[in-house]
PDB file of N, CA and C in Angstrom:
ATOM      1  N   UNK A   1     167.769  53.629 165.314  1.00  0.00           N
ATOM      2  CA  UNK A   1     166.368  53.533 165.677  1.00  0.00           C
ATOM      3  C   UNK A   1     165.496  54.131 164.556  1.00  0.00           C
ATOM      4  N   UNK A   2     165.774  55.571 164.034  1.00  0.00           N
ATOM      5  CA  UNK A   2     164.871  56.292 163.126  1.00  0.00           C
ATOM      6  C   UNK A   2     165.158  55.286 161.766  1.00  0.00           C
ATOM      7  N   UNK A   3     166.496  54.792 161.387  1.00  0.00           N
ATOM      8  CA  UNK A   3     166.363  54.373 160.306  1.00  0.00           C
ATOM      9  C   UNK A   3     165.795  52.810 159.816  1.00  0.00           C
ATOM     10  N   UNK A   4     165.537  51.846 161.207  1.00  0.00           N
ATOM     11  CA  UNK A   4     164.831  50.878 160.957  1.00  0.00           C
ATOM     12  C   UNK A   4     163.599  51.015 160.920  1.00  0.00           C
ATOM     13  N   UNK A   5     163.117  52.147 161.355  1.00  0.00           N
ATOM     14  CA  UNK A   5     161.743  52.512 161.731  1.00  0.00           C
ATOM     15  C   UNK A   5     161.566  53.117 160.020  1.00  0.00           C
ATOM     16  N   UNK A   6     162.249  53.320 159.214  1.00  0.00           N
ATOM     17  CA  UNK A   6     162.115  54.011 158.148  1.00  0.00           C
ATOM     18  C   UNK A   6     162.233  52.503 157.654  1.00  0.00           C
ATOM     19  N   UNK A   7     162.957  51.970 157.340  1.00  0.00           N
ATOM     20  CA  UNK A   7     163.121  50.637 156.700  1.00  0.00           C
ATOM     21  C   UNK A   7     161.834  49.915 156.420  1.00  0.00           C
ATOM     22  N   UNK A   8     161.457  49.507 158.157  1.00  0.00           N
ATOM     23  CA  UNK A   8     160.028  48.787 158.349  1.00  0.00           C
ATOM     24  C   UNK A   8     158.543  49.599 157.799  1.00  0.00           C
ATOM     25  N   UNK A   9     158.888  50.902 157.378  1.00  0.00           N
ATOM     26  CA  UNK A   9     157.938  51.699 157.042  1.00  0.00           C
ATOM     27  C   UNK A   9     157.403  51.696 155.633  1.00  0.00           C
ATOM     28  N   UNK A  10     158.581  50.328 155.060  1.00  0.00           N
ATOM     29  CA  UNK A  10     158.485  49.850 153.736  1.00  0.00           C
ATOM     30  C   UNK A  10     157.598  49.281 153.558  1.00  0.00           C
ATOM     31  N   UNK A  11     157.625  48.861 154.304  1.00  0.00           N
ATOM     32  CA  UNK A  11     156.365  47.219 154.410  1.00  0.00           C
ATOM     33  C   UNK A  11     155.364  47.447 154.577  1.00  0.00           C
ATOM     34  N   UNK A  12     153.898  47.645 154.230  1.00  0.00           N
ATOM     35  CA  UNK A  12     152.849  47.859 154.425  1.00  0.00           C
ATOM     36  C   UNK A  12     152.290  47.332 155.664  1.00  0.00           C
ATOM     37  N   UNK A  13     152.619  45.954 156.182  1.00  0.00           N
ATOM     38  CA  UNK A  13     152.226  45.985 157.894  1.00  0.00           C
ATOM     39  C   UNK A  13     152.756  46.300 159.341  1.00  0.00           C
ATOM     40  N   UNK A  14     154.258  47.300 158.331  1.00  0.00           N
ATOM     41  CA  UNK A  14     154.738  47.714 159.544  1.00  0.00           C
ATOM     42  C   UNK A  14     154.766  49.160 159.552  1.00  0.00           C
ATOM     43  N   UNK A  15     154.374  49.786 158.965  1.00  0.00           N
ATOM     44  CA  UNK A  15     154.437  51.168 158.456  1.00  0.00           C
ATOM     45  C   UNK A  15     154.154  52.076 159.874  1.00  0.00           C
ATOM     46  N   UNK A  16     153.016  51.491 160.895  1.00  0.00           N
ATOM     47  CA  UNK A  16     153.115  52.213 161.923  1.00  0.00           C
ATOM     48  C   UNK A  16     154.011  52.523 162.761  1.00  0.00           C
ATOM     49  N   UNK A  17     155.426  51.440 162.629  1.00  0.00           N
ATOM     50  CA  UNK A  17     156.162  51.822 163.333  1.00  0.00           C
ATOM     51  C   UNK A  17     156.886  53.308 163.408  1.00  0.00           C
ATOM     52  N   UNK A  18     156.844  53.931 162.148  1.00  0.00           N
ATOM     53  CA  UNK A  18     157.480  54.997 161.709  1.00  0.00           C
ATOM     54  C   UNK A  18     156.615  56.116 162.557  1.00  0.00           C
ATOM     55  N   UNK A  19     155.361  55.364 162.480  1.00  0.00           N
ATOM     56  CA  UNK A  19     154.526  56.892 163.069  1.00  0.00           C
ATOM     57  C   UNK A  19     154.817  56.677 164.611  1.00  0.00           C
ATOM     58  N   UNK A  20     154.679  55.454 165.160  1.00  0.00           N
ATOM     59  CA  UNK A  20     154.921  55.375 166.762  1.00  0.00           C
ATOM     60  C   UNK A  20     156.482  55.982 167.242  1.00  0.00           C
ATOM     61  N   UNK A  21     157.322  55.478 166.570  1.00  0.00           N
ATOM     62  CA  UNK A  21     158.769  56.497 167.198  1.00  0.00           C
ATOM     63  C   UNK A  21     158.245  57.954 167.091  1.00  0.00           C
ATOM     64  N   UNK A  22     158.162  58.498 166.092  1.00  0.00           N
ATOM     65  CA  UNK A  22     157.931  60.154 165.324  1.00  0.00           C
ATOM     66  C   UNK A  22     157.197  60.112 166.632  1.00  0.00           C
ATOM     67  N   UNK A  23     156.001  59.938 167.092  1.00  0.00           N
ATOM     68  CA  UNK A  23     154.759  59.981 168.469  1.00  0.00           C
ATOM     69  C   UNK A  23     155.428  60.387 169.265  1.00  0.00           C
ATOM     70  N   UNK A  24     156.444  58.912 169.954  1.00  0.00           N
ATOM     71  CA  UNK A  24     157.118  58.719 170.727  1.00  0.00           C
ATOM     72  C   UNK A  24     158.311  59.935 171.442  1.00  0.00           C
ATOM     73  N   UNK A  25     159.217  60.431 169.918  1.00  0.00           N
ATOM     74  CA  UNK A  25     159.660  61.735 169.628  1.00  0.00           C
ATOM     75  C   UNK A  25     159.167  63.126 170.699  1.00  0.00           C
ATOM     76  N   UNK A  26     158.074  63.183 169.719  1.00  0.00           N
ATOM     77  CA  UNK A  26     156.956  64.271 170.224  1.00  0.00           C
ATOM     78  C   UNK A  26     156.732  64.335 171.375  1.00  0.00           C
ATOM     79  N   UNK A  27     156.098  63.022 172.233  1.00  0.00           N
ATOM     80  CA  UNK A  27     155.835  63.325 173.091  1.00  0.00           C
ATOM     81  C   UNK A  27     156.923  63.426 174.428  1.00  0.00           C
ATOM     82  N   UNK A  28     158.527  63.194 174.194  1.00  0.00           N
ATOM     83  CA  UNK A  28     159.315  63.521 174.551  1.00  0.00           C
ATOM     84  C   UNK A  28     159.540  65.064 174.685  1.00  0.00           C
ATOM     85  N   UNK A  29     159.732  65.551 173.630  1.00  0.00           N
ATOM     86  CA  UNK A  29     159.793  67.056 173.357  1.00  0.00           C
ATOM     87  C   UNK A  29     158.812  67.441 173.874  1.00  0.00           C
ATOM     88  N   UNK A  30     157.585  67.565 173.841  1.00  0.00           N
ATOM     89  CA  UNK A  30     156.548  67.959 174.681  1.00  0.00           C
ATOM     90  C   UNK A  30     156.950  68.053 176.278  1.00  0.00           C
ATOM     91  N   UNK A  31     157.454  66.972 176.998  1.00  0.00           N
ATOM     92  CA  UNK A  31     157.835  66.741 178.317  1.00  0.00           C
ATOM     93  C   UNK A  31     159.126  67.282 178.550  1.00  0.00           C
ATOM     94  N   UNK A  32     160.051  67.628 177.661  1.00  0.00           N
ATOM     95  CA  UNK A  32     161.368  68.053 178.170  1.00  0.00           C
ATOM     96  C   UNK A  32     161.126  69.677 177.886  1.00  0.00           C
ATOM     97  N   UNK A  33     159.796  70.336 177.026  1.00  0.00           N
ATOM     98  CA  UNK A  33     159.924  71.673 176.589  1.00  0.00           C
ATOM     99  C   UNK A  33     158.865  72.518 178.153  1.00  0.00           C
ATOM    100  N   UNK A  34     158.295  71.552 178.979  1.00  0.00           N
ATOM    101  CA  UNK A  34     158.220  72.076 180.222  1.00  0.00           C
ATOM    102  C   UNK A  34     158.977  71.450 181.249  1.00  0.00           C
ATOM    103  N   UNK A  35     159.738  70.599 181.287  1.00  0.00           N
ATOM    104  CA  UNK A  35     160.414  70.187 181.959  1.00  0.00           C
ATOM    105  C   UNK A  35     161.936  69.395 181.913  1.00  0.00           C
ATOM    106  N   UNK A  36     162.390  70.877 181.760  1.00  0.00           N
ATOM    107  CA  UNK A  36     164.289  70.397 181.114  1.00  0.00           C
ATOM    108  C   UNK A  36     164.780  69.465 182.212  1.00  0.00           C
ATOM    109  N   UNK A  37     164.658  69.387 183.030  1.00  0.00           N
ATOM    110  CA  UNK A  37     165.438  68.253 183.757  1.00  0.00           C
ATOM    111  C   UNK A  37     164.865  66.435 183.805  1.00  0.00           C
ATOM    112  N   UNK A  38     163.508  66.484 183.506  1.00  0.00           N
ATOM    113  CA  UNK A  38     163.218  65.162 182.622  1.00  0.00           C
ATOM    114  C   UNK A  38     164.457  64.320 182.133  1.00  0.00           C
ATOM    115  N   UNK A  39     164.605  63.430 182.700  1.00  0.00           N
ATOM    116  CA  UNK A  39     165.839  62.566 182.094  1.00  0.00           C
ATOM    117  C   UNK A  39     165.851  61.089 181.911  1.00  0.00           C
ATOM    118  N   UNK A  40     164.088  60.272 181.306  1.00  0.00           N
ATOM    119  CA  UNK A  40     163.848  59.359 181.181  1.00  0.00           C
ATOM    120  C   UNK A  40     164.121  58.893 179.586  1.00  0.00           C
ATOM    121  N   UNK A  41     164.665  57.654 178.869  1.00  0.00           N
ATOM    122  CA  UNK A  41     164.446  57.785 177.637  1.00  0.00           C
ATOM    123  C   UNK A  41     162.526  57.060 177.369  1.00  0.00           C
ATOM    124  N   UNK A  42     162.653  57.756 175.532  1.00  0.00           N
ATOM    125  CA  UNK A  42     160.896  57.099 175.690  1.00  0.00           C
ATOM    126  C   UNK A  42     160.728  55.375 175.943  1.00  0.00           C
ATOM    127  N   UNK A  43     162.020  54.547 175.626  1.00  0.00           N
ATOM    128  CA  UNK A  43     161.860  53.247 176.194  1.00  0.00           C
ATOM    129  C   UNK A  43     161.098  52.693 177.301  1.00  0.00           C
ATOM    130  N   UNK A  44     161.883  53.829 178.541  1.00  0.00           N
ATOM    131  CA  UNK A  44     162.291  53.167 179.831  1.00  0.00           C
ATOM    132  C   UNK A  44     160.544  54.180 179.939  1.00  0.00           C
ATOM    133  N   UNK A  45     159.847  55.383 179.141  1.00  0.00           N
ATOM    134  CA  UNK A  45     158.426  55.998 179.914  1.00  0.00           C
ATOM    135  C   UNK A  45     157.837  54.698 179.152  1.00  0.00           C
ATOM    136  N   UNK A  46     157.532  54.238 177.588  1.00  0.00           N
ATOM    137  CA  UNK A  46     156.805  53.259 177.705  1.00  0.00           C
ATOM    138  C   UNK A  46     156.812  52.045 178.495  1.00  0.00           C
ATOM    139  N   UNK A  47     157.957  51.557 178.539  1.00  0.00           N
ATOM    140  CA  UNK A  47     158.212  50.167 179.773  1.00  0.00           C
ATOM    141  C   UNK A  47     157.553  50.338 181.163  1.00  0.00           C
ATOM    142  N   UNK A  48     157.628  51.581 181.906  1.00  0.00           N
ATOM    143  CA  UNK A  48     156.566  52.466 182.302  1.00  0.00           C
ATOM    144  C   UNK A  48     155.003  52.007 182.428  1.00  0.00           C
ATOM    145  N   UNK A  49     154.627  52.546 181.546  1.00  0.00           N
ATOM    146  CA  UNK A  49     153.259  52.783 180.752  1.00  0.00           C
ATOM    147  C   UNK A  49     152.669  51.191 180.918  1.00  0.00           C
ATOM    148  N   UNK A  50     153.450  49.983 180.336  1.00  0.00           N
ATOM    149  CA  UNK A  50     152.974  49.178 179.915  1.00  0.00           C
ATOM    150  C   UNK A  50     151.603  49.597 178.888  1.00  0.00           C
ATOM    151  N   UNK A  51     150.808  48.583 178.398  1.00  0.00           N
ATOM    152  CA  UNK A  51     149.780  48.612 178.066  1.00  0.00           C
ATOM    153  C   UNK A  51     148.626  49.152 178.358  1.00  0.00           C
ATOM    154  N   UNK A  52     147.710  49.770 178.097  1.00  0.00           N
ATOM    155  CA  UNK A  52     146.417  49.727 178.839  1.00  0.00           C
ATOM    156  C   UNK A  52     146.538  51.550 179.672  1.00  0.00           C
ATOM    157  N   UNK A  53     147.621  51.907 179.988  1.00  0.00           N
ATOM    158  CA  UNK A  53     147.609  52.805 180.764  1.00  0.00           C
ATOM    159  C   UNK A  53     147.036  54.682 179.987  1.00  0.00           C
ATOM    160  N   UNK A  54     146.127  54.725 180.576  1.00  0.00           N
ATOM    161  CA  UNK A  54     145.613  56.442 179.562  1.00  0.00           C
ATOM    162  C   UNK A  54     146.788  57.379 179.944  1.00  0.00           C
ATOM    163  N   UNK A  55     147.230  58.275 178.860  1.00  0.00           N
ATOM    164  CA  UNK A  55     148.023  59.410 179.168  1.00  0.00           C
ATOM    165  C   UNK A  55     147.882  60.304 180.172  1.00  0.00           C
ATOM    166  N   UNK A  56     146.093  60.295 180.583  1.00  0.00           N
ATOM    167  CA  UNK A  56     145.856  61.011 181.595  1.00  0.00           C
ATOM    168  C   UNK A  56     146.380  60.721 183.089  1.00  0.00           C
ATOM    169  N   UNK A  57     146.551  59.357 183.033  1.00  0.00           N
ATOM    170  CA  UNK A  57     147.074  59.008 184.098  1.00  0.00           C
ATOM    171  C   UNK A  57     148.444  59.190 184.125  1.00  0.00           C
ATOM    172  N   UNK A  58     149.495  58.622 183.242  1.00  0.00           N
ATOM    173  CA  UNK A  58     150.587  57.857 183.117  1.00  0.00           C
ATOM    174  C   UNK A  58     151.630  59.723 183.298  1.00  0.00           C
ATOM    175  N   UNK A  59     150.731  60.830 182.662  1.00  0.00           N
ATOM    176  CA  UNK A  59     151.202  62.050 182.630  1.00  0.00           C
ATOM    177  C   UNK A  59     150.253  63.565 183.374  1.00  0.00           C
ATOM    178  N   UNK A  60     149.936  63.189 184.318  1.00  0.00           N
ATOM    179  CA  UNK A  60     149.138  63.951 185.277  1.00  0.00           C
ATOM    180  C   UNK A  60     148.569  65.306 184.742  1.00  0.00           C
ATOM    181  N   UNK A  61     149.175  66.136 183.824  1.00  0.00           N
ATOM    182  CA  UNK A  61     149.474  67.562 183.105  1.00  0.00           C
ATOM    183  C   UNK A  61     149.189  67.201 181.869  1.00  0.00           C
ATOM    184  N   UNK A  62     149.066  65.775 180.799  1.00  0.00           N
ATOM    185  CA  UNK A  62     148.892  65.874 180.074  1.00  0.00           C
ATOM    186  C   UNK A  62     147.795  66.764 179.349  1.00  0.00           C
ATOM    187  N   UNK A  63     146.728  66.996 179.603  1.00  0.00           N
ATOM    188  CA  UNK A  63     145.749  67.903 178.936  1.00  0.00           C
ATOM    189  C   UNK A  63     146.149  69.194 178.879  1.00  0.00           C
ATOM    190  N   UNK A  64     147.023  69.385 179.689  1.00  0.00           N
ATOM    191  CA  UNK A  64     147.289  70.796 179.582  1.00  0.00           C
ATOM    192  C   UNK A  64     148.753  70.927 178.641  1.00  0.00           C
ATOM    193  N   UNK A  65     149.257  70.259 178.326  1.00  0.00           N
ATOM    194  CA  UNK A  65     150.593  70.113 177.349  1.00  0.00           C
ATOM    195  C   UNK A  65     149.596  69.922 176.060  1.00  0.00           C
ATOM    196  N   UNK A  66     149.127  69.272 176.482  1.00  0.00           N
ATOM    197  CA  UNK A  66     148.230  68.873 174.531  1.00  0.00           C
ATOM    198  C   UNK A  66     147.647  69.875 173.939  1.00  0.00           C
ATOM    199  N   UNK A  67     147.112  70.920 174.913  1.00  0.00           N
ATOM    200  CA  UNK A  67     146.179  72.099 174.868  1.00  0.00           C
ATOM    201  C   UNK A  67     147.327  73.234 174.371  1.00  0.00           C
ATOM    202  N   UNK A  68     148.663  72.787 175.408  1.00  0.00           N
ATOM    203  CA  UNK A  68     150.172  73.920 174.710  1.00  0.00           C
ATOM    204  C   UNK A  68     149.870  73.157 173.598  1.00  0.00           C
ATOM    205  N   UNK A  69     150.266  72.283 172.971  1.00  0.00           N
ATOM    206  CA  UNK A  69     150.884  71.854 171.731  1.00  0.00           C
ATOM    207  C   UNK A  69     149.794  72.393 170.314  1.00  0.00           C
ATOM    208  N   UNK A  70     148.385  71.967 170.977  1.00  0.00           N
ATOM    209  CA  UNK A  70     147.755  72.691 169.909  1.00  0.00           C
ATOM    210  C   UNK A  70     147.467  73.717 169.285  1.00  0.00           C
ATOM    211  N   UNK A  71     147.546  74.904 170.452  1.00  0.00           N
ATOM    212  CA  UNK A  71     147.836  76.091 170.011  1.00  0.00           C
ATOM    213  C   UNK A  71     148.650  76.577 168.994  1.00  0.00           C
ATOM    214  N   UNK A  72     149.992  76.158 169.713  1.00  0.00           N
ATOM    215  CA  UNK A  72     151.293  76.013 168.868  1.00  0.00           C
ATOM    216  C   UNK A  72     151.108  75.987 167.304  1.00  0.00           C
TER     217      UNK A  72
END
C-alpha cells in the first residue's frame, strides 16, 4: 500500500495519493491512541464515510482529538 502510494507520488497528478494514505495513517493513530480496542481498517472507516460526509459527523469526538493532536 505505502509503496504504490510512493510510486504514484511520482507522477505529478497523482502525488496526492501519498498525502491521503499518510492522512489516512494519522487519522487511524489518532483513533486507536484514545481508543485501543478500535478494530476497523481505514478502508472499511472510509467505505464508511463515503463521500460528502464531515468528520464532525462521521467521528462524534473529532474536535476534541484534533484539539489533542494539536497541542501535541
Amino acid at each position: 500500500m505505502y509503496e504504490e502510494a510512493v510510486e504514484a507520488a511520482r507522477h505529478p497528478h497523482h502525488y496526492h495519493r501519498l498525502h491521503e494514505l499518510l492522512h489516512t495513517w494519522w487519522l487511524k493513530a489518532e483513533i486507536y491512541a484514545t481508543d485501543p480496542d478500535f478494530d476497523r481498517t481505514p478502508e472499511e472507516i472510509l467505505a464508511e464515510l463515503g463521500e460528502g460526509v464531515p468528520l464532525t459527523e462521521a467521528i462524534p469526538d473529532w474536535q476534541q482529538r484534533l484539539r489533542g493532536a494539536r497541542r501535541r
